[in-house]
C-alpha atoms as a PDB file:
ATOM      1  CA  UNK A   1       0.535 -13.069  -9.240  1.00  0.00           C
ATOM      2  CA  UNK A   2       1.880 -12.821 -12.742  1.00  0.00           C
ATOM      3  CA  UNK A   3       2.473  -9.251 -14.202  1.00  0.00           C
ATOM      4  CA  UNK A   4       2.456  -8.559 -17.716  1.00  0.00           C
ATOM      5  CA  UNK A   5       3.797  -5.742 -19.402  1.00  0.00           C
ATOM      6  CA  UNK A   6       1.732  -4.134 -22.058  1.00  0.00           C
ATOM      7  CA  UNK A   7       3.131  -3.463 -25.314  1.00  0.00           C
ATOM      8  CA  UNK A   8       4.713   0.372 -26.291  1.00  0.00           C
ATOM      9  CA  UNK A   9       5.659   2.021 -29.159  1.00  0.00           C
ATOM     10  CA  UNK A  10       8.209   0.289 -30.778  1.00  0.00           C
ATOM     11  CA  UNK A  11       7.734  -2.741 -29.378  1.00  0.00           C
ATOM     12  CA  UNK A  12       8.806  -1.900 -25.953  1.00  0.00           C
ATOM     13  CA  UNK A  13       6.703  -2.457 -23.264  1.00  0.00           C
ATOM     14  CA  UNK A  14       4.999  -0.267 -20.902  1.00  0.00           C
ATOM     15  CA  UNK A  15       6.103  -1.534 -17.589  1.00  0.00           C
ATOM     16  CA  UNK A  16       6.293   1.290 -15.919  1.00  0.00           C
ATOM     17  CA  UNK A  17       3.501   2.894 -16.734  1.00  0.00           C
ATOM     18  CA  UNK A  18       0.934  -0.306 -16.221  1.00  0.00           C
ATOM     19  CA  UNK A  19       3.246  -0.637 -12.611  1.00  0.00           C
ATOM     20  CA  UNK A  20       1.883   2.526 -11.203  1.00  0.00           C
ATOM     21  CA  UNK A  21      -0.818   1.445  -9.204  1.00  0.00           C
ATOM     22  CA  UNK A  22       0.857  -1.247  -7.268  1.00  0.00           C
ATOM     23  CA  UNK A  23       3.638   1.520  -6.242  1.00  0.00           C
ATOM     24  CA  UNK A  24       1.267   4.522  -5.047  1.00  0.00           C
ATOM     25  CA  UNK A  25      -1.146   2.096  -3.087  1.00  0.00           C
ATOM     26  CA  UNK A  26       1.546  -0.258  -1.653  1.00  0.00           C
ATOM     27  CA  UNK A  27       3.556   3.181  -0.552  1.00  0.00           C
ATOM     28  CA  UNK A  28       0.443   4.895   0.382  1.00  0.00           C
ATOM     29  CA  UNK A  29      -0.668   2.185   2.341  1.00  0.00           C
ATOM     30  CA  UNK A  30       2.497   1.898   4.124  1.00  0.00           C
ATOM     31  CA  UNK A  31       2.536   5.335   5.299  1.00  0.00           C
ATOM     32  CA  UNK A  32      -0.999   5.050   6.405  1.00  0.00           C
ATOM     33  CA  UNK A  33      -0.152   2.075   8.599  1.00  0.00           C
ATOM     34  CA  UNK A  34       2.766   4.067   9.916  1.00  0.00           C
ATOM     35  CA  UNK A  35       0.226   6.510  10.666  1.00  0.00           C
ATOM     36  CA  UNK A  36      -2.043   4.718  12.361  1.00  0.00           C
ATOM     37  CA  UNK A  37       0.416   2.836  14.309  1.00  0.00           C
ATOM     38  CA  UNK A  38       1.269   5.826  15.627  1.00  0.00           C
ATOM     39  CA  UNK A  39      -2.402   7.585  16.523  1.00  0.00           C
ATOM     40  CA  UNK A  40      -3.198   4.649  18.386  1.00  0.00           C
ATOM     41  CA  UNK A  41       0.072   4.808  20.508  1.00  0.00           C
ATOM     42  CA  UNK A  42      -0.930   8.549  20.766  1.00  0.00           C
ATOM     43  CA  UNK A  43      -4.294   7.741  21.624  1.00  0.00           C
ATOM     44  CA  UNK A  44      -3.545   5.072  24.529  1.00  0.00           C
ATOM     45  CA  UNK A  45      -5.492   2.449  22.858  1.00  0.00           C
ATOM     46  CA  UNK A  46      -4.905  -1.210  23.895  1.00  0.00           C
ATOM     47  CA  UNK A  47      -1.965  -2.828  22.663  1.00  0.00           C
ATOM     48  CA  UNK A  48      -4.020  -5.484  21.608  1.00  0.00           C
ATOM     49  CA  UNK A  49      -6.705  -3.196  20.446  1.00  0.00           C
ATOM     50  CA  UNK A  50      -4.604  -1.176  18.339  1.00  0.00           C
ATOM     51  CA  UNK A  51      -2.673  -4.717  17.250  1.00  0.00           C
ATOM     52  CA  UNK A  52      -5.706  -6.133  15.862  1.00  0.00           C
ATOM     53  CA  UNK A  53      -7.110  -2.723  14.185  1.00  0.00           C
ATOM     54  CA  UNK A  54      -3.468  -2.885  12.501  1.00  0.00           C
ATOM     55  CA  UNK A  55      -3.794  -6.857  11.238  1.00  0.00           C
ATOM     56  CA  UNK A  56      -7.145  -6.027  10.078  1.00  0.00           C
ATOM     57  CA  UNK A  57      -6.366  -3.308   8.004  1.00  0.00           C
ATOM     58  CA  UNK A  58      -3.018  -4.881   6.583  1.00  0.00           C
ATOM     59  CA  UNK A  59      -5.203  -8.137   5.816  1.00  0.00           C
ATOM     60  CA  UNK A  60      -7.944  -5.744   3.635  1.00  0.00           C
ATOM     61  CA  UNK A  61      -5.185  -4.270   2.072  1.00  0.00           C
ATOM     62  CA  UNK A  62      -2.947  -7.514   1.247  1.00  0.00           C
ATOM     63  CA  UNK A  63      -6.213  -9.554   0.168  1.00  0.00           C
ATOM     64  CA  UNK A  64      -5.226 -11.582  -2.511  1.00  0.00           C
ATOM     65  CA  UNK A  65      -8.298 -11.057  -5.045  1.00  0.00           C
ATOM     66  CA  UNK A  66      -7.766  -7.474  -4.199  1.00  0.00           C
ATOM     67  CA  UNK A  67      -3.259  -7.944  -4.640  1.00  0.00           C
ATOM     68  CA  UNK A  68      -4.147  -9.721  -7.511  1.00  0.00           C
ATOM     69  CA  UNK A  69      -6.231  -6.514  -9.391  1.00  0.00           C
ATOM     70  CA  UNK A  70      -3.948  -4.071  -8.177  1.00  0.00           C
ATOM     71  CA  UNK A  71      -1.215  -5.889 -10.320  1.00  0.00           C
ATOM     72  CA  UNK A  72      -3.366  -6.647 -13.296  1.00  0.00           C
ATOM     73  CA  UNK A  73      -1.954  -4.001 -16.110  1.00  0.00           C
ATOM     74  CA  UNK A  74      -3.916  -1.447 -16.251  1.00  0.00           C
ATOM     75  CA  UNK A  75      -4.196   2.419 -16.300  1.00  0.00           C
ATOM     76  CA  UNK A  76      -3.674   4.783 -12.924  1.00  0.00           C
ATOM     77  CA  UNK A  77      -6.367   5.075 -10.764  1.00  0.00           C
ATOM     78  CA  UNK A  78      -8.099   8.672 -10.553  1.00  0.00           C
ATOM     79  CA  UNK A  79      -7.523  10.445  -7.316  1.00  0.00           C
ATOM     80  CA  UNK A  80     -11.000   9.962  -6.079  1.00  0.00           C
ATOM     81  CA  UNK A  81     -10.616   6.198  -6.683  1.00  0.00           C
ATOM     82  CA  UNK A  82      -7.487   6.206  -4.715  1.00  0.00           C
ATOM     83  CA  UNK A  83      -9.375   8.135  -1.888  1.00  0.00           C
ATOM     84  CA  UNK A  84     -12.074   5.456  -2.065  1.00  0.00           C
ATOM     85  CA  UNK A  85      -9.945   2.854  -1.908  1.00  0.00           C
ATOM     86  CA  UNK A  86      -8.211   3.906   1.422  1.00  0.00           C
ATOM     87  CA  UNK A  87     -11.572   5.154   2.692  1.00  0.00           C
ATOM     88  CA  UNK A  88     -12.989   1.471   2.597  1.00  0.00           C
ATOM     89  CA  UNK A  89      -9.445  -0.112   4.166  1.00  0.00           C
ATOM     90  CA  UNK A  90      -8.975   2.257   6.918  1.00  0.00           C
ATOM     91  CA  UNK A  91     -13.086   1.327   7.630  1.00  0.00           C
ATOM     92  CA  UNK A  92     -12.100  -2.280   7.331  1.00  0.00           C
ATOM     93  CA  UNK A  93     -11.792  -2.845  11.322  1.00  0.00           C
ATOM     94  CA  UNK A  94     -13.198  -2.096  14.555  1.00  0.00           C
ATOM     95  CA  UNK A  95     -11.960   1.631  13.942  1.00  0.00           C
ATOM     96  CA  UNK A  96     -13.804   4.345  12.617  1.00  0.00           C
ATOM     97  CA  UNK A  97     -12.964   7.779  11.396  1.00  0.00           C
ATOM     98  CA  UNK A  98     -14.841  10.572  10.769  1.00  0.00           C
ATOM     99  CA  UNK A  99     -14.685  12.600   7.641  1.00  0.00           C
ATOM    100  CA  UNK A 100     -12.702  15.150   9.464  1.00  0.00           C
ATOM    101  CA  UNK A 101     -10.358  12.720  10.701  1.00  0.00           C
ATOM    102  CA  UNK A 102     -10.015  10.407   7.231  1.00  0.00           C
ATOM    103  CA  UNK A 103      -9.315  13.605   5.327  1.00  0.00           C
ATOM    104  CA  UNK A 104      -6.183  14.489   7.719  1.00  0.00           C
ATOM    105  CA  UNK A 105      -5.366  11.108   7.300  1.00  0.00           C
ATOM    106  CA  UNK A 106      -4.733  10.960   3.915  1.00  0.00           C
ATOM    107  CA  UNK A 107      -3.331  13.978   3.270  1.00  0.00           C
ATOM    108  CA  UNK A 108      -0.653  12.982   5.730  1.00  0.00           C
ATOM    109  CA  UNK A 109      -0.251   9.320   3.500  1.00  0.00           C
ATOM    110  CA  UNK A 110      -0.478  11.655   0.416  1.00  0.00           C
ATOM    111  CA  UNK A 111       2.471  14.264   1.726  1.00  0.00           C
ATOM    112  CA  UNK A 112       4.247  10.867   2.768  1.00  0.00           C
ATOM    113  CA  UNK A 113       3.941   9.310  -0.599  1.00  0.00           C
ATOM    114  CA  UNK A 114       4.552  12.729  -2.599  1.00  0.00           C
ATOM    115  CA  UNK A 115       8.065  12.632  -0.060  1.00  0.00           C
ATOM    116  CA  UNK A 116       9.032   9.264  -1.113  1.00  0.00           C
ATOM    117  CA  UNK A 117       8.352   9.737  -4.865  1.00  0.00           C
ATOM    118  CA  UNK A 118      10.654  13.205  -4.709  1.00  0.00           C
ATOM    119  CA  UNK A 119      13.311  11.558  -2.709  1.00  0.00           C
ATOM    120  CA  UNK A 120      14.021   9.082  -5.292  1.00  0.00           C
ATOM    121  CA  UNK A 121      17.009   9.577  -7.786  1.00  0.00           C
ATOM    122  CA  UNK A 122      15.618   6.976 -10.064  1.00  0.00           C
ATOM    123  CA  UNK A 123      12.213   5.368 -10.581  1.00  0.00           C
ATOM    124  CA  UNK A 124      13.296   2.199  -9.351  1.00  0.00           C
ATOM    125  CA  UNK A 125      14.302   3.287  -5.860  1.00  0.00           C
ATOM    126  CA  UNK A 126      10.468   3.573  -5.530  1.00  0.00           C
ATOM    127  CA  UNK A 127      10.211   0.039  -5.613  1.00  0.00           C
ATOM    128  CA  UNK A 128      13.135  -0.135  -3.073  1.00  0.00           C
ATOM    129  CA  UNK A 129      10.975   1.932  -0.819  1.00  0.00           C
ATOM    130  CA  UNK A 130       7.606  -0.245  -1.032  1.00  0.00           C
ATOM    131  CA  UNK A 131       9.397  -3.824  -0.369  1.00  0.00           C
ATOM    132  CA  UNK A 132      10.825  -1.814   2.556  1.00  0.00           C
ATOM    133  CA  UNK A 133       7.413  -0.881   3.777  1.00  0.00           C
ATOM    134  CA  UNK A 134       5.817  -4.109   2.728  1.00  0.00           C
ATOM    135  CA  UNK A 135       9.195  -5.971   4.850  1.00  0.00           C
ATOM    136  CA  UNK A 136       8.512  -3.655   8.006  1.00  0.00           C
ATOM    137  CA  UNK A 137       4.634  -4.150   8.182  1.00  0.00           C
ATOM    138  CA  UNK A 138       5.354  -7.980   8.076  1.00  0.00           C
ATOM    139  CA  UNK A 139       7.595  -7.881  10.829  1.00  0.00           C
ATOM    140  CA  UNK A 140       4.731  -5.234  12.718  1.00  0.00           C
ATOM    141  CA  UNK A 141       1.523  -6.788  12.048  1.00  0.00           C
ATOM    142  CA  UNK A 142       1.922  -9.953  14.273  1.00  0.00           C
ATOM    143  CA  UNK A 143      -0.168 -12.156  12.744  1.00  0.00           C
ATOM    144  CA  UNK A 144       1.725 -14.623  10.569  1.00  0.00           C
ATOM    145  CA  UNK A 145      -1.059 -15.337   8.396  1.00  0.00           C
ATOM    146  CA  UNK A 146      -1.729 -11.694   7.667  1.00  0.00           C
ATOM    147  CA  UNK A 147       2.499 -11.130   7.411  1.00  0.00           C
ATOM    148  CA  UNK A 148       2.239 -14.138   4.589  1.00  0.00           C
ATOM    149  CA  UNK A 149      -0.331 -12.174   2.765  1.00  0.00           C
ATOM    150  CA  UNK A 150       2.480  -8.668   2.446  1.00  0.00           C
ATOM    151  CA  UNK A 151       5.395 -10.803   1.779  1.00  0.00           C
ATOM    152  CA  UNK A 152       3.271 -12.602  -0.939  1.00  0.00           C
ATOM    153  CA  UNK A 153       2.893  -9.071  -2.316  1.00  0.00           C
ATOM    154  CA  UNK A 154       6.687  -7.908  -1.969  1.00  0.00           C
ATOM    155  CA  UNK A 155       7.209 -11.086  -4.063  1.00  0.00           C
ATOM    156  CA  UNK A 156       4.574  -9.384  -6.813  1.00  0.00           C
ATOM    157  CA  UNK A 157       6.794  -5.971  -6.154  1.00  0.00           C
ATOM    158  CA  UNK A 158       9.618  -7.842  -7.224  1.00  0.00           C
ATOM    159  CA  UNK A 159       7.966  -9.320 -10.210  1.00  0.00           C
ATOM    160  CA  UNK A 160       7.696  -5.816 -11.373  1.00  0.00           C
ATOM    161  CA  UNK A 161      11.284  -5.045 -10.779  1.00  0.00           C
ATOM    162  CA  UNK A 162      12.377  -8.074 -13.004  1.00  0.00           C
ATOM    163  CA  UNK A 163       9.658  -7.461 -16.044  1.00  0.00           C
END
């Protein structure tokens, strides 16, 4: 998918700022399938229970008509619209939260995310931080269709890098 950058003041371009929502829901969404990896080891579910819950969500999150939006240039999100947007992948398989549960669940994504963003000494390091999400849920999800869907979106994150 092709990113533009919007045009600034001074005929520089916005990058950054039209960026934004690729970075907080490819890092978000990392975290949260870090997360759930690890509440279904927790929980004794299945290997291949918990294997296909995780390829589900990853293939609802790296859907290419939805990749392809996320990248369009455009302003952030609100925070509810974040919320609804994890709300509808982590619903996206055979699992099912309840409120209770999908609250605590993205607060923890949220506190992860808020971690990451602190941690970096430059903006850019951000980006460093989703293609190494987006390169360790590839290697995870084993599915290689569904792995070909997040490294065709690392490929976007890198896109952004070079604009």
């Amino acid at each position: 998918a092709a990113v533009a950058a919007a045009p600034g003041r001074g005929g520089r371009t916005m990058t950054a700022t039209w960026s934004a929502m690729p970075m907080i829901i490819v890092n978000m969404g990392g975290e949260m399938m870090y997360i759930l990896e690890q509440r279904l080891d927790a929980q004794n579910i299945a290997k291949e229970k918990g294997m296909r819950v995780l390829a589900d969500v990853t293939r609802a999150m790296f859907n290419p008509v939805f990749v392809t939006e996320l990248f369009r240039p455009q302003a952030t999100y609100s925070v509810s619209s974040v919320r609804q947007i994890f709300d509808r992948l982590a619903h996206s398989s055979i699992m099912r939260l309840n409120e209770s549960s999908m609250d605590k669940l993205y607060d923890l994504m949220l506190m992860g995310f808020k971690h990451q963003v602190l941690a970096c000494a430059w903006p850019g390091e951000l980006m460093h931080v989703a293609l190494n999400h987006l390169g360790e849920l590839a290697v995870k999800v084993g599915d290689s269709e569904v792995a070909q869907l997040v490294l065709t979106t690392a490929d976007a994150v890198r896109q952004v890098r070079r604009a």
